[in-house]
Protein backbone atom coordinates (compact mmCIF):
# COMPACT_ATOMS: atom_id res chain seq x y z
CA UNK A 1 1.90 35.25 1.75
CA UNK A 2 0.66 32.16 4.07
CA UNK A 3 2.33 31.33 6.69
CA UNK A 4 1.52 27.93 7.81
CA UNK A 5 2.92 26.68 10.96
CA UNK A 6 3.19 22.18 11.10
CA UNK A 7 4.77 20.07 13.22
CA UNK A 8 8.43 18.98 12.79
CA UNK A 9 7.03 15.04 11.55
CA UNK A 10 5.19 16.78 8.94
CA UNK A 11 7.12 19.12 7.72
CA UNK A 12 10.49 16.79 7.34
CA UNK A 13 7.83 14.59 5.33
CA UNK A 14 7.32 17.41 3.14
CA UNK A 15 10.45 18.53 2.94
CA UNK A 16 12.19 14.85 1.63
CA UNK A 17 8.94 14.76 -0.83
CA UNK A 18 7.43 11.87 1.00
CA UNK A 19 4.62 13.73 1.83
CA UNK A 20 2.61 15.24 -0.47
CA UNK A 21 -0.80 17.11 1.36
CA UNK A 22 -1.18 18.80 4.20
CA UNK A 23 -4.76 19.63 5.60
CA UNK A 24 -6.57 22.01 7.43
CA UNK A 25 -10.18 21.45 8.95
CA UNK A 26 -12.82 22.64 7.23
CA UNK A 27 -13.92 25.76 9.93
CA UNK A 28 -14.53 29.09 9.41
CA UNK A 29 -10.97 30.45 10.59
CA UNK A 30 -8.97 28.05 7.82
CA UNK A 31 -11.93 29.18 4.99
CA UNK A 32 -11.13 33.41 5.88
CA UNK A 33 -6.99 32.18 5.98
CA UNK A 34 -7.33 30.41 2.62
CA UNK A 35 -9.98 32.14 0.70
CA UNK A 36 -8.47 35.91 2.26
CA UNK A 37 -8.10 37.33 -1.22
CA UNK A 38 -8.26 34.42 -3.33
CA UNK A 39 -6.65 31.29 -2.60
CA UNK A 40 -2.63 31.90 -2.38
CA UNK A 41 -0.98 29.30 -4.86
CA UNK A 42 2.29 29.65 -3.02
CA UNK A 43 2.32 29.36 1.03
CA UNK A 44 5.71 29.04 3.62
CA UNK A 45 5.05 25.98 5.84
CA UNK A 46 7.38 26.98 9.19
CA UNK A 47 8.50 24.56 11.45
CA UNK A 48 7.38 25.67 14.92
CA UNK A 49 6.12 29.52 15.65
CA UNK A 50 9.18 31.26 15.78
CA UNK A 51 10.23 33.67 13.03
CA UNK A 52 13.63 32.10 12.89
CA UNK A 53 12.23 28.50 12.43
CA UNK A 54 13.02 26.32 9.49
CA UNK A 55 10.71 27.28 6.56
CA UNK A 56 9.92 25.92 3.17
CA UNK A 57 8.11 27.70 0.12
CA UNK A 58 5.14 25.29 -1.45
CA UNK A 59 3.19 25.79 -4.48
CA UNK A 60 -0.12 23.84 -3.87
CA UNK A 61 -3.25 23.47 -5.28
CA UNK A 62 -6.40 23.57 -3.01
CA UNK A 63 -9.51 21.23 -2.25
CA UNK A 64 -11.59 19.37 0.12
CA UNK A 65 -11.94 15.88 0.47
CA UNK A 66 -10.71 12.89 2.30
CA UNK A 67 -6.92 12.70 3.60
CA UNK A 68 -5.15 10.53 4.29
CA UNK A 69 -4.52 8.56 7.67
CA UNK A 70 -0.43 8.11 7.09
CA UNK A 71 -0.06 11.78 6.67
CA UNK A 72 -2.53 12.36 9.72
CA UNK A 73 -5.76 12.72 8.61
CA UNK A 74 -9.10 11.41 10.60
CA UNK A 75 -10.50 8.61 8.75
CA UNK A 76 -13.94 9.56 7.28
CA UNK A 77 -13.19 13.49 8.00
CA UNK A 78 -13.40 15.86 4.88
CA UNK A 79 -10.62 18.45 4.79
CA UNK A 80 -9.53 21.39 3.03
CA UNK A 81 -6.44 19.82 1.08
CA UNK A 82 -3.56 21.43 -0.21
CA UNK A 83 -1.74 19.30 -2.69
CA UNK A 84 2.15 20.12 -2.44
CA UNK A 85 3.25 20.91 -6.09
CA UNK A 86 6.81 21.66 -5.89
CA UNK A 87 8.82 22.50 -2.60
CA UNK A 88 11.51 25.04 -2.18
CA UNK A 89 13.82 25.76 1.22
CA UNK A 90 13.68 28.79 2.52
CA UNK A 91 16.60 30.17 4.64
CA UNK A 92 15.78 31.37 7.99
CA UNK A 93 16.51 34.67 8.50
């Protein structure tokens, strides 16, 4: 599975439902990470690096286009976007 690492702003945002994308740029590194085996429906998103760090589960949907400057997007930048379906917390373990 994904594991996504985001910063604590973004991920609380996620977490209360208030945000509902989170991008990646559009580089070689992100296309292997989400294209490795077909595009993963369900990814963690981890507060921080640790293993131990808050986590939650996301179904998502993938695609590229413009995000969105509140939920910190470049203005004019295309992205690859994954659209936050449903959310789930995960416990750290």
């Amino acid at each position: 599975m994904l594991i996504l690492p985001i910063k604590k702003k973004w991920f609380d945002m996620i977490r209360s439902g208030e945000k509902k994308e989170e991008y990646r740029e559009i580089k070689p590194y992100w296309t292997s990470r989400l294209m490795k085996n077909g595009y993963p429906n369900t990814i963690i998103l981890r507060n921080g690096y640790r293993k131990d760090s808050p986590k939650i589960k996301c179904r998502c949907r993938l695609s590229i286009g413009l995000g969105k400057e509140e939920w910190g997007a470049e203005p004019g930048k295309q992205y690859y976007i994954l659209e936050i379906l449903e959310v789930h917390d995960e416990q750290s373990r």
